[in-house]
PDB file of N, CA and C in Angstrom:
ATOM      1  N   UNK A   1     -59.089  -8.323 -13.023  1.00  0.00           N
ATOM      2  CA  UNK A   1     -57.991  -8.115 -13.935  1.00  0.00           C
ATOM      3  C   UNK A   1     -57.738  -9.428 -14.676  1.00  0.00           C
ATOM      4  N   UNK A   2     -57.246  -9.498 -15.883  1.00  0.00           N
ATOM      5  CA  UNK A   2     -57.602 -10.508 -16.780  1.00  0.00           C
ATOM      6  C   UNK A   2     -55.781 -10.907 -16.488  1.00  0.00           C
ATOM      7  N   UNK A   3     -55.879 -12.335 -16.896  1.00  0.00           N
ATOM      8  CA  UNK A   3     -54.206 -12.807 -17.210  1.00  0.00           C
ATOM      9  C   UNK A   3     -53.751 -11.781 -18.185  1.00  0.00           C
ATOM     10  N   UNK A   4     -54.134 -11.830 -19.309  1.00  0.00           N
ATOM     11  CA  UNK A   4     -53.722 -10.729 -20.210  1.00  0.00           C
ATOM     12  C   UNK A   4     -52.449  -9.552 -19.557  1.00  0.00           C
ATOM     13  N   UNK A   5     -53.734  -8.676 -19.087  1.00  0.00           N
ATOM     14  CA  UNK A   5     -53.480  -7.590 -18.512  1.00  0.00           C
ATOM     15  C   UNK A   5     -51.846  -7.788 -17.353  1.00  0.00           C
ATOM     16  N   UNK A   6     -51.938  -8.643 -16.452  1.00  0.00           N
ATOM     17  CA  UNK A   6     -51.017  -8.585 -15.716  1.00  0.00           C
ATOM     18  C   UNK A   6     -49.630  -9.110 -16.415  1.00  0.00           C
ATOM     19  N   UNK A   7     -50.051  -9.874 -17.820  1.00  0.00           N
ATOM     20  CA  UNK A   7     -48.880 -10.391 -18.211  1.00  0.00           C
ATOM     21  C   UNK A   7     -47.864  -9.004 -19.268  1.00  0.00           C
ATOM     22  N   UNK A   8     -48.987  -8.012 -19.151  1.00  0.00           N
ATOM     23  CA  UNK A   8     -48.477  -6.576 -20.242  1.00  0.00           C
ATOM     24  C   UNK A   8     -47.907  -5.612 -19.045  1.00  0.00           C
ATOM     25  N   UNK A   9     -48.559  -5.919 -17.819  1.00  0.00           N
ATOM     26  CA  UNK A   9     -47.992  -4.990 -16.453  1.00  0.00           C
ATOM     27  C   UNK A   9     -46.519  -5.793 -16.318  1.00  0.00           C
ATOM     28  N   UNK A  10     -46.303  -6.583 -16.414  1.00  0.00           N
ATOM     29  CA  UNK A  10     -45.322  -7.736 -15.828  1.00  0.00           C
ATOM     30  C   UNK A  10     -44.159  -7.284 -16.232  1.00  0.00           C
ATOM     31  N   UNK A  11     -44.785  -7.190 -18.290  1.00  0.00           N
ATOM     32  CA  UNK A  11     -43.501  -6.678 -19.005  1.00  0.00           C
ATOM     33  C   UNK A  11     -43.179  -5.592 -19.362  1.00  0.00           C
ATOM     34  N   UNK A  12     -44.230  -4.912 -18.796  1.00  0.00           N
ATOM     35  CA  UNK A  12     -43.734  -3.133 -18.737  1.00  0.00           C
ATOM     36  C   UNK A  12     -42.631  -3.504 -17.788  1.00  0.00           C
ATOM     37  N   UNK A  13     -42.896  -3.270 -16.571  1.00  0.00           N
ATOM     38  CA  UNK A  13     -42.391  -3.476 -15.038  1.00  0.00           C
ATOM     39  C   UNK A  13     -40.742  -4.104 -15.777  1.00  0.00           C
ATOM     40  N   UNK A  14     -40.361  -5.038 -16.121  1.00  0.00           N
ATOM     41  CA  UNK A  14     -39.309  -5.935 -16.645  1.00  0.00           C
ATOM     42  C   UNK A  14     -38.732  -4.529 -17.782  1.00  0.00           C
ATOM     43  N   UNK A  15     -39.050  -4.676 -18.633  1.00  0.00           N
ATOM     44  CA  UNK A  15     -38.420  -3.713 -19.238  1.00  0.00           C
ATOM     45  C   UNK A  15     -38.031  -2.292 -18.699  1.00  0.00           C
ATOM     46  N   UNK A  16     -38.982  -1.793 -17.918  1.00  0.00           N
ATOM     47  CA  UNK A  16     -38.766  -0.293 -17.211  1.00  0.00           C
ATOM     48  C   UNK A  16     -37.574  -0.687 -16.025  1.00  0.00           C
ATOM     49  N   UNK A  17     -37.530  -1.622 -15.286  1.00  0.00           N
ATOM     50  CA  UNK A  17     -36.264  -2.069 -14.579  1.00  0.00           C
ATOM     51  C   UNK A  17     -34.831  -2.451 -15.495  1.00  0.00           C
ATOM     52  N   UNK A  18     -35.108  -2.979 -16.944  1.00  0.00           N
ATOM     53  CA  UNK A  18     -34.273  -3.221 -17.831  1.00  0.00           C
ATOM     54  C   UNK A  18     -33.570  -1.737 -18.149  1.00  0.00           C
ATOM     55  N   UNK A  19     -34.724  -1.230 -18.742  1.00  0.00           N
ATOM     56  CA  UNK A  19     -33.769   0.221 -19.057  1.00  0.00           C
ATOM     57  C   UNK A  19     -32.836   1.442 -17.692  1.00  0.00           C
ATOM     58  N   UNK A  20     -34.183   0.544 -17.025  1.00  0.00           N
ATOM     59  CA  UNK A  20     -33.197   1.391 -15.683  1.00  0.00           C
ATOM     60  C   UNK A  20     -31.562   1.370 -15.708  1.00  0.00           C
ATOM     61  N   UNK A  21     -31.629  -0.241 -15.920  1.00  0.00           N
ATOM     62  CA  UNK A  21     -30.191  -0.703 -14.948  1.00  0.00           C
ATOM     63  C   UNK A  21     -29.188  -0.405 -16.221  1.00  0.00           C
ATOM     64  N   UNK A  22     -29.732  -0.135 -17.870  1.00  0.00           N
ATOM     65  CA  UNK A  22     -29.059   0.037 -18.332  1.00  0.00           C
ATOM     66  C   UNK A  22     -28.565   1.803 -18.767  1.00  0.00           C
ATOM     67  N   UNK A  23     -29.815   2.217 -18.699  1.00  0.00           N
ATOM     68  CA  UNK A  23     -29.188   3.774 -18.381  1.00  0.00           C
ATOM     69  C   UNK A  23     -27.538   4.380 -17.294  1.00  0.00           C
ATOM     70  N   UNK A  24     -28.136   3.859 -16.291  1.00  0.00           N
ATOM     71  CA  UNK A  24     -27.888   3.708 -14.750  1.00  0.00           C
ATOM     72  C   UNK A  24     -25.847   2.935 -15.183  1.00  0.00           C
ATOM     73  N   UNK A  25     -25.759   2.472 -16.004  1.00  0.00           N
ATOM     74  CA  UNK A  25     -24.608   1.778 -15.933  1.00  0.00           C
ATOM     75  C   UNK A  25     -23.672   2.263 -17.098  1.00  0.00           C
ATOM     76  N   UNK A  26     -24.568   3.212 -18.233  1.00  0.00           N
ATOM     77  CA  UNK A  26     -23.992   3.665 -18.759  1.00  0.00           C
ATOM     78  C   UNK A  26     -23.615   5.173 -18.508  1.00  0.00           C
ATOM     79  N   UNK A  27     -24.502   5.672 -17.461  1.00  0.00           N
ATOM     80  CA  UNK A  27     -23.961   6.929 -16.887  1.00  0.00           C
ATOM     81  C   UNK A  27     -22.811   7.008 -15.749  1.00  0.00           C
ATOM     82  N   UNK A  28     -23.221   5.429 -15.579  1.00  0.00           N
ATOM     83  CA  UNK A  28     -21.783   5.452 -13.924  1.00  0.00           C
ATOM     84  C   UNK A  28     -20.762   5.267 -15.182  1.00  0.00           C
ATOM     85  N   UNK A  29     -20.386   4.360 -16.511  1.00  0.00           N
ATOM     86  CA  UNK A  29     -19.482   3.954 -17.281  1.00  0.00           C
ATOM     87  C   UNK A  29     -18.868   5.796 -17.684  1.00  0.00           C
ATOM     88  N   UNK A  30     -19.885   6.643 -17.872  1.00  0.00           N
ATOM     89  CA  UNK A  30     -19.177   7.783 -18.156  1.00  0.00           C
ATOM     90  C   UNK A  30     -18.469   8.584 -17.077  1.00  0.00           C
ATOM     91  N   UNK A  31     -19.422   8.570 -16.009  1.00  0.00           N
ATOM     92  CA  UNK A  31     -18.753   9.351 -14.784  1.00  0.00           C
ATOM     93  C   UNK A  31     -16.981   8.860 -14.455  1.00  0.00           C
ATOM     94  N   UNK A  32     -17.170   7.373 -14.648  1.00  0.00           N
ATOM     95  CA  UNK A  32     -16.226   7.149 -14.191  1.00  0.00           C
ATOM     96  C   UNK A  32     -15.077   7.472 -15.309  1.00  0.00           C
ATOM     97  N   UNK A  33     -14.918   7.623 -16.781  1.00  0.00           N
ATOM     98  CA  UNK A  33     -14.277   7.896 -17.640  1.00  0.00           C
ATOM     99  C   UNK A  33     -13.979   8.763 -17.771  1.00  0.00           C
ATOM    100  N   UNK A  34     -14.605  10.011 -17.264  1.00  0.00           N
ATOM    101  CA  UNK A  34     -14.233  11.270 -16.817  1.00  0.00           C
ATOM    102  C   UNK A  34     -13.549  11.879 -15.490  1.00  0.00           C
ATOM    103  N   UNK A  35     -14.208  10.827 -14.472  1.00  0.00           N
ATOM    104  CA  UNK A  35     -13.630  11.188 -13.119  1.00  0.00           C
ATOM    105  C   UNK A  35     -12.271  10.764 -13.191  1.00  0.00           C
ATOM    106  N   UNK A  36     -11.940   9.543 -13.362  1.00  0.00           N
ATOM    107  CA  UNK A  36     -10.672   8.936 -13.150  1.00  0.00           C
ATOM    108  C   UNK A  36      -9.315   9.795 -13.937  1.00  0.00           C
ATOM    109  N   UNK A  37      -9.319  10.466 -14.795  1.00  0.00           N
ATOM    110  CA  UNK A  37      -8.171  11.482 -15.289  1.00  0.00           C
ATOM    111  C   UNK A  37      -8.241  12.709 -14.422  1.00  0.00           C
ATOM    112  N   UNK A  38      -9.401  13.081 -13.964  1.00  0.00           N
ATOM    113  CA  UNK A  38      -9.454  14.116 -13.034  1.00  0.00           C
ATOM    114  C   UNK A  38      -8.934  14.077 -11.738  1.00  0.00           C
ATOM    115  N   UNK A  39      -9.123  12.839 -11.199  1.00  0.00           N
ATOM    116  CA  UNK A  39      -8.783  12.426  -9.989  1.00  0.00           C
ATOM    117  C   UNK A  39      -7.464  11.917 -10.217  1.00  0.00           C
ATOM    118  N   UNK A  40      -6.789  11.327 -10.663  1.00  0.00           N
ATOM    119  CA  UNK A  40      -5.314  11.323 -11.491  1.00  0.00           C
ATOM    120  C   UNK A  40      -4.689  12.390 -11.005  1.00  0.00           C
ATOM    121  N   UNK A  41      -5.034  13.445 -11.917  1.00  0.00           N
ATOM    122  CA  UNK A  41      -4.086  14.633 -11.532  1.00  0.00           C
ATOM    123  C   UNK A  41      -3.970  15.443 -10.240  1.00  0.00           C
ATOM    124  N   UNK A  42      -5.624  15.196  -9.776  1.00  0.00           N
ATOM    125  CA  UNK A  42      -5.453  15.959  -8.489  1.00  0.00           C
ATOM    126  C   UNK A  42      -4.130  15.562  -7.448  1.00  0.00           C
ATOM    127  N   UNK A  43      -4.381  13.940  -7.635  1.00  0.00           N
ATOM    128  CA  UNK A  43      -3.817  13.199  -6.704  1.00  0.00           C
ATOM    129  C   UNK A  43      -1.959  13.845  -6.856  1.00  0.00           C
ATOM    130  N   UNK A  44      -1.493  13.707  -8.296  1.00  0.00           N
ATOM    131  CA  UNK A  44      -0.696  13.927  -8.571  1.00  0.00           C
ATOM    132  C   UNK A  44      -0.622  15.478  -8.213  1.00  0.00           C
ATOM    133  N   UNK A  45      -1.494  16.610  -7.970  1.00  0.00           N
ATOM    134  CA  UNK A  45      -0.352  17.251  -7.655  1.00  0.00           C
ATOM    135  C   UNK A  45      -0.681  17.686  -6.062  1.00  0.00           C
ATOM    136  N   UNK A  46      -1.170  17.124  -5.744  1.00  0.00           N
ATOM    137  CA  UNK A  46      -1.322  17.234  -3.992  1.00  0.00           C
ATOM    138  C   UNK A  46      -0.536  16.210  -3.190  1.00  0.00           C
ATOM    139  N   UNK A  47      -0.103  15.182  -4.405  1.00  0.00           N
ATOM    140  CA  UNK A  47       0.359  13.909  -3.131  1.00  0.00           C
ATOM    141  C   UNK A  47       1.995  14.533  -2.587  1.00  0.00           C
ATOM    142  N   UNK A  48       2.301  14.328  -1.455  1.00  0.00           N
ATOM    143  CA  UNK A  48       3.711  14.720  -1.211  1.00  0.00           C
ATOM    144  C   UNK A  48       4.716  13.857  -1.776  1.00  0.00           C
ATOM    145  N   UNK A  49       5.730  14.464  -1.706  1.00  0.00           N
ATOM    146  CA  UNK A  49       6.956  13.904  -2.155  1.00  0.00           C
ATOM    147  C   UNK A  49       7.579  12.617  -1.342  1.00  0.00           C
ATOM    148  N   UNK A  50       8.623  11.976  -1.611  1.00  0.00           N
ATOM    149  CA  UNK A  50       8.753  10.958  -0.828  1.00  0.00           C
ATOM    150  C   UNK A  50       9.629  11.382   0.221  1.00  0.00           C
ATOM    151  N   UNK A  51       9.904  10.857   1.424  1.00  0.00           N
ATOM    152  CA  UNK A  51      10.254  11.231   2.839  1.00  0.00           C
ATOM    153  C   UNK A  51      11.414  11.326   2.841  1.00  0.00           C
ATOM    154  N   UNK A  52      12.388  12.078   3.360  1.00  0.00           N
ATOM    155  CA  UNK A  52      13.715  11.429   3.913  1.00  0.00           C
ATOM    156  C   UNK A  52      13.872  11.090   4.898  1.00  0.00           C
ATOM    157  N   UNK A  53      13.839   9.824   5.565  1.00  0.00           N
ATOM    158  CA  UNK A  53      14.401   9.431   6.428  1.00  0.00           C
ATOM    159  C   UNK A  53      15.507   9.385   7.051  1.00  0.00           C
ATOM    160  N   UNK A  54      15.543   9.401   8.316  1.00  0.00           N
ATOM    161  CA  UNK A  54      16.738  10.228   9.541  1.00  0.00           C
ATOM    162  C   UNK A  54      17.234   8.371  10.068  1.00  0.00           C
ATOM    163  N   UNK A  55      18.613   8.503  10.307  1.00  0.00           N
ATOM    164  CA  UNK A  55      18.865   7.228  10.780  1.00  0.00           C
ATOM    165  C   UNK A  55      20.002   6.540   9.346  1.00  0.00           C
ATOM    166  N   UNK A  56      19.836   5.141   9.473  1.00  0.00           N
ATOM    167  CA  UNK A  56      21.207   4.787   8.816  1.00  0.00           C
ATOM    168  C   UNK A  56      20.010   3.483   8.091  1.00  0.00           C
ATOM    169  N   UNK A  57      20.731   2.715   6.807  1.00  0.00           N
ATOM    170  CA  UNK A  57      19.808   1.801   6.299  1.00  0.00           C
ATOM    171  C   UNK A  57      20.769   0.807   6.139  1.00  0.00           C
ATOM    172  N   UNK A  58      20.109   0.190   6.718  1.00  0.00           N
ATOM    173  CA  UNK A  58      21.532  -1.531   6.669  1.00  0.00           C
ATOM    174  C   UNK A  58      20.687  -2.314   5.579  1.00  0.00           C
ATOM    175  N   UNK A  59      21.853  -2.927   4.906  1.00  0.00           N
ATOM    176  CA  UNK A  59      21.718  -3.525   3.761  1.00  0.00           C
ATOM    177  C   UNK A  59      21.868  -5.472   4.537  1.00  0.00           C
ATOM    178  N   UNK A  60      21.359  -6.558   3.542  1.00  0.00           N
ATOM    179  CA  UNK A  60      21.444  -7.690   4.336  1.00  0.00           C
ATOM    180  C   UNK A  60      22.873  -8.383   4.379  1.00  0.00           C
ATOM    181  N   UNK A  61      23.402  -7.513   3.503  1.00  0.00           N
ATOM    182  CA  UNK A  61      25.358  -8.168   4.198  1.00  0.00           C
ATOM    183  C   UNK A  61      25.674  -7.555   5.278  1.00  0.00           C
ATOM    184  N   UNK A  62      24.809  -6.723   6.020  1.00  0.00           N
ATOM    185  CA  UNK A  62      25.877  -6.259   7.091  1.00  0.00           C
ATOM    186  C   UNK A  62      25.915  -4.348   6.882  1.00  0.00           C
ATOM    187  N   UNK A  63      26.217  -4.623   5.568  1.00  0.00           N
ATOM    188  CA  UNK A  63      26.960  -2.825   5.526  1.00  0.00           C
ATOM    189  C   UNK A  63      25.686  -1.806   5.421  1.00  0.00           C
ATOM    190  N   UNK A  64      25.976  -0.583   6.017  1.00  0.00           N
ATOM    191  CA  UNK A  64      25.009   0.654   6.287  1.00  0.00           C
ATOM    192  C   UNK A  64      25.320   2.090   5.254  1.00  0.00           C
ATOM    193  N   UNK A  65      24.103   2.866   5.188  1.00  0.00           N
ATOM    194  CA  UNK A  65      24.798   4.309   4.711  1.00  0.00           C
ATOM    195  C   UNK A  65      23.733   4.953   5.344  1.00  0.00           C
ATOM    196  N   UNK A  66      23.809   6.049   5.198  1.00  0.00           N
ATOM    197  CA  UNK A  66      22.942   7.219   5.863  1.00  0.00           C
ATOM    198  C   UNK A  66      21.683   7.610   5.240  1.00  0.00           C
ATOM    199  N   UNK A  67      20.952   7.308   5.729  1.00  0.00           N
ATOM    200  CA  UNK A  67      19.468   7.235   4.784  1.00  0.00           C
ATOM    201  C   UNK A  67      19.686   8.156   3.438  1.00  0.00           C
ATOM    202  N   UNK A  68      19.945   9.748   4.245  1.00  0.00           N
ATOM    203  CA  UNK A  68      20.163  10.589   3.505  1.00  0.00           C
ATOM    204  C   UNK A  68      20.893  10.811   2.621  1.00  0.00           C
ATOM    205  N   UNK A  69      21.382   9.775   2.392  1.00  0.00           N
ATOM    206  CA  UNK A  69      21.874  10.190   1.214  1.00  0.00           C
ATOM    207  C   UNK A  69      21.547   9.030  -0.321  1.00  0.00           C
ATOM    208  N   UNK A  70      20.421   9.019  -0.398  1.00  0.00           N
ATOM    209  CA  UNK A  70      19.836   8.245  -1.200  1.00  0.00           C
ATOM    210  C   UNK A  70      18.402   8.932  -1.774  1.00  0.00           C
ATOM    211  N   UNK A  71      17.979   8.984  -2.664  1.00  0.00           N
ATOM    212  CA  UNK A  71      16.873   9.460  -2.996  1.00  0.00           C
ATOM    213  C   UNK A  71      16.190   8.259  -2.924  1.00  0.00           C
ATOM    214  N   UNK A  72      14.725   8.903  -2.533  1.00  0.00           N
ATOM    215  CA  UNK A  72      13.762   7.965  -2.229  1.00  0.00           C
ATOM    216  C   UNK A  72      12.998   8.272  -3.348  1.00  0.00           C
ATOM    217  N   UNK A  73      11.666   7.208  -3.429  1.00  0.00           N
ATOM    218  CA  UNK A  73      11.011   7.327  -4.804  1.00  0.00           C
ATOM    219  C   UNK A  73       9.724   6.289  -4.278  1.00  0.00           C
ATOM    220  N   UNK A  74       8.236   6.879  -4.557  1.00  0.00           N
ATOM    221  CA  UNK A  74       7.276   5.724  -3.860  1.00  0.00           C
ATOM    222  C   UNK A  74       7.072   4.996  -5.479  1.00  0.00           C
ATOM    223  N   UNK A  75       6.989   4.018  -5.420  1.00  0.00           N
ATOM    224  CA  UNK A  75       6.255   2.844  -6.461  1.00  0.00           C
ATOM    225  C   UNK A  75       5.329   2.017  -6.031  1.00  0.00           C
ATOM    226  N   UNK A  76       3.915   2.408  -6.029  1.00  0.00           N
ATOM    227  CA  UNK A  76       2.885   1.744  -5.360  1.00  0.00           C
ATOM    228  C   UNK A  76       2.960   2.476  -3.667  1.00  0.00           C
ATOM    229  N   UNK A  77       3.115   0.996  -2.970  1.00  0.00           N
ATOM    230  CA  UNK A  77       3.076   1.289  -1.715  1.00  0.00           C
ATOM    231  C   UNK A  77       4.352   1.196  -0.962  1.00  0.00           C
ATOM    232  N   UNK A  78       5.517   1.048  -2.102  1.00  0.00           N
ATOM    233  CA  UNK A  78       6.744   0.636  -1.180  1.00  0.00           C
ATOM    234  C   UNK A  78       7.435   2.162  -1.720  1.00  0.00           C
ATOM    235  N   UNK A  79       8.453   2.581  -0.497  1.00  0.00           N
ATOM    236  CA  UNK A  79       9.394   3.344  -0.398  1.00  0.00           C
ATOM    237  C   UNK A  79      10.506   2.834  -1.338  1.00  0.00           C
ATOM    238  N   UNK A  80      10.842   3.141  -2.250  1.00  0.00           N
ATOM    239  CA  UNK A  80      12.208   2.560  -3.037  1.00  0.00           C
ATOM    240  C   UNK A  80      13.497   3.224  -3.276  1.00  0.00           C
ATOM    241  N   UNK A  81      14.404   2.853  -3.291  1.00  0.00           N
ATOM    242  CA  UNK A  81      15.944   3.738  -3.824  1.00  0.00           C
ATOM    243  C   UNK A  81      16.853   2.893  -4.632  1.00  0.00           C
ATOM    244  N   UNK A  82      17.374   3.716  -5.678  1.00  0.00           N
ATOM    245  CA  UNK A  82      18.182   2.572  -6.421  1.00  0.00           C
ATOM    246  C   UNK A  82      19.848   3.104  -5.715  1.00  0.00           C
ATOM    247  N   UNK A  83      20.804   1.786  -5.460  1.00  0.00           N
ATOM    248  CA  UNK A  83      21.730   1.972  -5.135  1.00  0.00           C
ATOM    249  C   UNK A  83      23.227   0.895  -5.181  1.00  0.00           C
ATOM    250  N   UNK A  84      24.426   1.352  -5.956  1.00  0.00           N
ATOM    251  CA  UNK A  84      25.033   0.152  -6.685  1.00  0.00           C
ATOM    252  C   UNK A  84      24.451  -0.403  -7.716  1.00  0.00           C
ATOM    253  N   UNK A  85      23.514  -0.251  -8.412  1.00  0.00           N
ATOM    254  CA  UNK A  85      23.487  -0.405  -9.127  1.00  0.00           C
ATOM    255  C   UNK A  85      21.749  -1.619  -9.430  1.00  0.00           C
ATOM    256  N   UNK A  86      21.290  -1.524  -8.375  1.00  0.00           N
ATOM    257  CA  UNK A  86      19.955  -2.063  -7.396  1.00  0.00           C
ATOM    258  C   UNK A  86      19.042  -1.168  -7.180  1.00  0.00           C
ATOM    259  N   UNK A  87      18.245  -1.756  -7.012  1.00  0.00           N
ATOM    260  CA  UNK A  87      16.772  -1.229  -6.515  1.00  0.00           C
ATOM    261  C   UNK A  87      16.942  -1.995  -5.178  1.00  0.00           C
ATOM    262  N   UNK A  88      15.865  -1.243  -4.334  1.00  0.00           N
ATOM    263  CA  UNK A  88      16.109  -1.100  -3.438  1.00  0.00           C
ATOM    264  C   UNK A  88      14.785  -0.611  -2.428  1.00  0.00           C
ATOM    265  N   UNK A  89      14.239  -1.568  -1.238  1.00  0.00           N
ATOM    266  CA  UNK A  89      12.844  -1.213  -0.474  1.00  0.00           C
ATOM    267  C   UNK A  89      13.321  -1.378   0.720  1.00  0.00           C
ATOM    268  N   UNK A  90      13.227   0.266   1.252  1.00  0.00           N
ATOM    269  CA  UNK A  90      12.722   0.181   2.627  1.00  0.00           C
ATOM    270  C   UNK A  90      12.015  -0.678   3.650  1.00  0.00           C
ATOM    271  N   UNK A  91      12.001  -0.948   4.394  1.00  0.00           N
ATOM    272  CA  UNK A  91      11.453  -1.519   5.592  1.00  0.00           C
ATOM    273  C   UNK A  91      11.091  -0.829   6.515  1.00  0.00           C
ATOM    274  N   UNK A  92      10.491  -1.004   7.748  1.00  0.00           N
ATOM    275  CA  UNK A  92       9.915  -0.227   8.632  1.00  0.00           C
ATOM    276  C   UNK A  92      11.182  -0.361   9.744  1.00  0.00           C
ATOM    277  N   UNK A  93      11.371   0.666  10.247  1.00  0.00           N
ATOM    278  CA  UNK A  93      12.906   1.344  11.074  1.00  0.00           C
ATOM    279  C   UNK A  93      12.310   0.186  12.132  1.00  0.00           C
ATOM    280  N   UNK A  94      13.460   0.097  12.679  1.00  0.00           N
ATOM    281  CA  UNK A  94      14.125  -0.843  13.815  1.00  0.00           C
ATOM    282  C   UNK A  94      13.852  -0.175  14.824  1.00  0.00           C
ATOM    283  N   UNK A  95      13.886  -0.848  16.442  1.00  0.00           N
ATOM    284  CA  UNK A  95      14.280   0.283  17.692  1.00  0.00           C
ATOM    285  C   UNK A  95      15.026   1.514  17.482  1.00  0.00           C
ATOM    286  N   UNK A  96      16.152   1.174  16.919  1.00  0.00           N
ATOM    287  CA  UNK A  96      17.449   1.883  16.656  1.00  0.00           C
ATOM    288  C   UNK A  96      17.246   3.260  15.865  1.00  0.00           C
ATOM    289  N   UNK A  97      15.975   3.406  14.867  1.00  0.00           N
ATOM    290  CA  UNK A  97      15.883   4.194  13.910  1.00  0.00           C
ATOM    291  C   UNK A  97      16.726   3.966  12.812  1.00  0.00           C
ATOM    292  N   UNK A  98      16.720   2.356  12.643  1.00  0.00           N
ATOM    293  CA  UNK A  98      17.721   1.975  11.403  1.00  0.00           C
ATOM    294  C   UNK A  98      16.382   1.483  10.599  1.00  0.00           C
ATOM    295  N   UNK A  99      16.581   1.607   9.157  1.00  0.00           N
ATOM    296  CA  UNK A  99      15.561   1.034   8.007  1.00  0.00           C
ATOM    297  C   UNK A  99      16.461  -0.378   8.065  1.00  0.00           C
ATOM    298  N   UNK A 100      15.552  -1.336   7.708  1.00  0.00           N
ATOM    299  CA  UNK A 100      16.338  -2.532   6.794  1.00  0.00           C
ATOM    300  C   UNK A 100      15.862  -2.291   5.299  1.00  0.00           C
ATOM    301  N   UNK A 101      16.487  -2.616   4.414  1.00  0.00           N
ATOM    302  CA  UNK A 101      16.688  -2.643   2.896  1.00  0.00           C
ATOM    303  C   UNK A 101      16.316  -4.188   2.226  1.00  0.00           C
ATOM    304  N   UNK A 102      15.651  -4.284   1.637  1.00  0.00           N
ATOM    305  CA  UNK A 102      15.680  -5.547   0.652  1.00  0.00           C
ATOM    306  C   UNK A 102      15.460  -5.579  -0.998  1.00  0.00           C
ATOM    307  N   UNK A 103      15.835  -5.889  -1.363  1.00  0.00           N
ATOM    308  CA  UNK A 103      15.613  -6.107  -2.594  1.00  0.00           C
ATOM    309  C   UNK A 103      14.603  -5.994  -3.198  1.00  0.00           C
ATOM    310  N   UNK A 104      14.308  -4.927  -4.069  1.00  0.00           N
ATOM    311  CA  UNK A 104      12.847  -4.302  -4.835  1.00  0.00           C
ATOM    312  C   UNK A 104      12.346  -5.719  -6.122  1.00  0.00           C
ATOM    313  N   UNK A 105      11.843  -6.124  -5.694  1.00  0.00           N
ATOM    314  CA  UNK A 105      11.239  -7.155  -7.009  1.00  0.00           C
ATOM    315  C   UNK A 105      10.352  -6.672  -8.018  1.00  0.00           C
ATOM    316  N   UNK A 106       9.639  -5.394  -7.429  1.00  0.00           N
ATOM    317  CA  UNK A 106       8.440  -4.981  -8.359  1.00  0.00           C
ATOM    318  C   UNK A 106       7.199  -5.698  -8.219  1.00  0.00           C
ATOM    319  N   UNK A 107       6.238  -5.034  -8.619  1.00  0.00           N
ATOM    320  CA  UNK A 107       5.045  -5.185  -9.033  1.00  0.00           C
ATOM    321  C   UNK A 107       4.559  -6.051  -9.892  1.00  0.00           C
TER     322      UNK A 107
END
């Protein structure tokens, strides 16, 4: 086999891996432009609603109210409620089955 020859195999080989990776990236670029609104909505209408929690939610002055009576609302990964005039994140319940509350900063 002549230099020639292996240097025309070389750049087949290079280019046929070239078009690969670019086919290959423009079909994942579509899948995913299509999947992601699809998967959107599914999510949206299968995901459940947000929880009510049983128990009392102490705030960091001291004072409490009854979970229930606050609407809950997920934003991301935090449990939130607006209240007085605040936002407002859950915490993970106490022994007691009390939430602590802190101050929602956002995302």
């Amino acid at each position: 086999m002549k230099r020639s020859d292996l240097a025309v195999y070389a750049g087949l080989a290079a280019g046929g891996y070239l078009l690969y990776k670019w086919l290959a990236s423009g079909a994942s670029l579509f899948a995913n432009t299509l999947a992601s609104p699809i998967a959107s909505a599914w999510v949206g209408l299968t995901a459940p609603g947000a929880p009510v929690p049983q128990g009392s939610i102490i705030f960091p002055d001291g004072s409490s109210i009854p979970a229930a009576n606050v609407s809950m609302t997920w934003i991301g990964n935090a449990l939130t409620f607006a209240y007085n005039g605040r936002n407002w994140q859950l915490q993970p319940h106490d022994a007691n089955g009390n939430y602590p509350a802190i101050l929602y900063i956002g995302a």
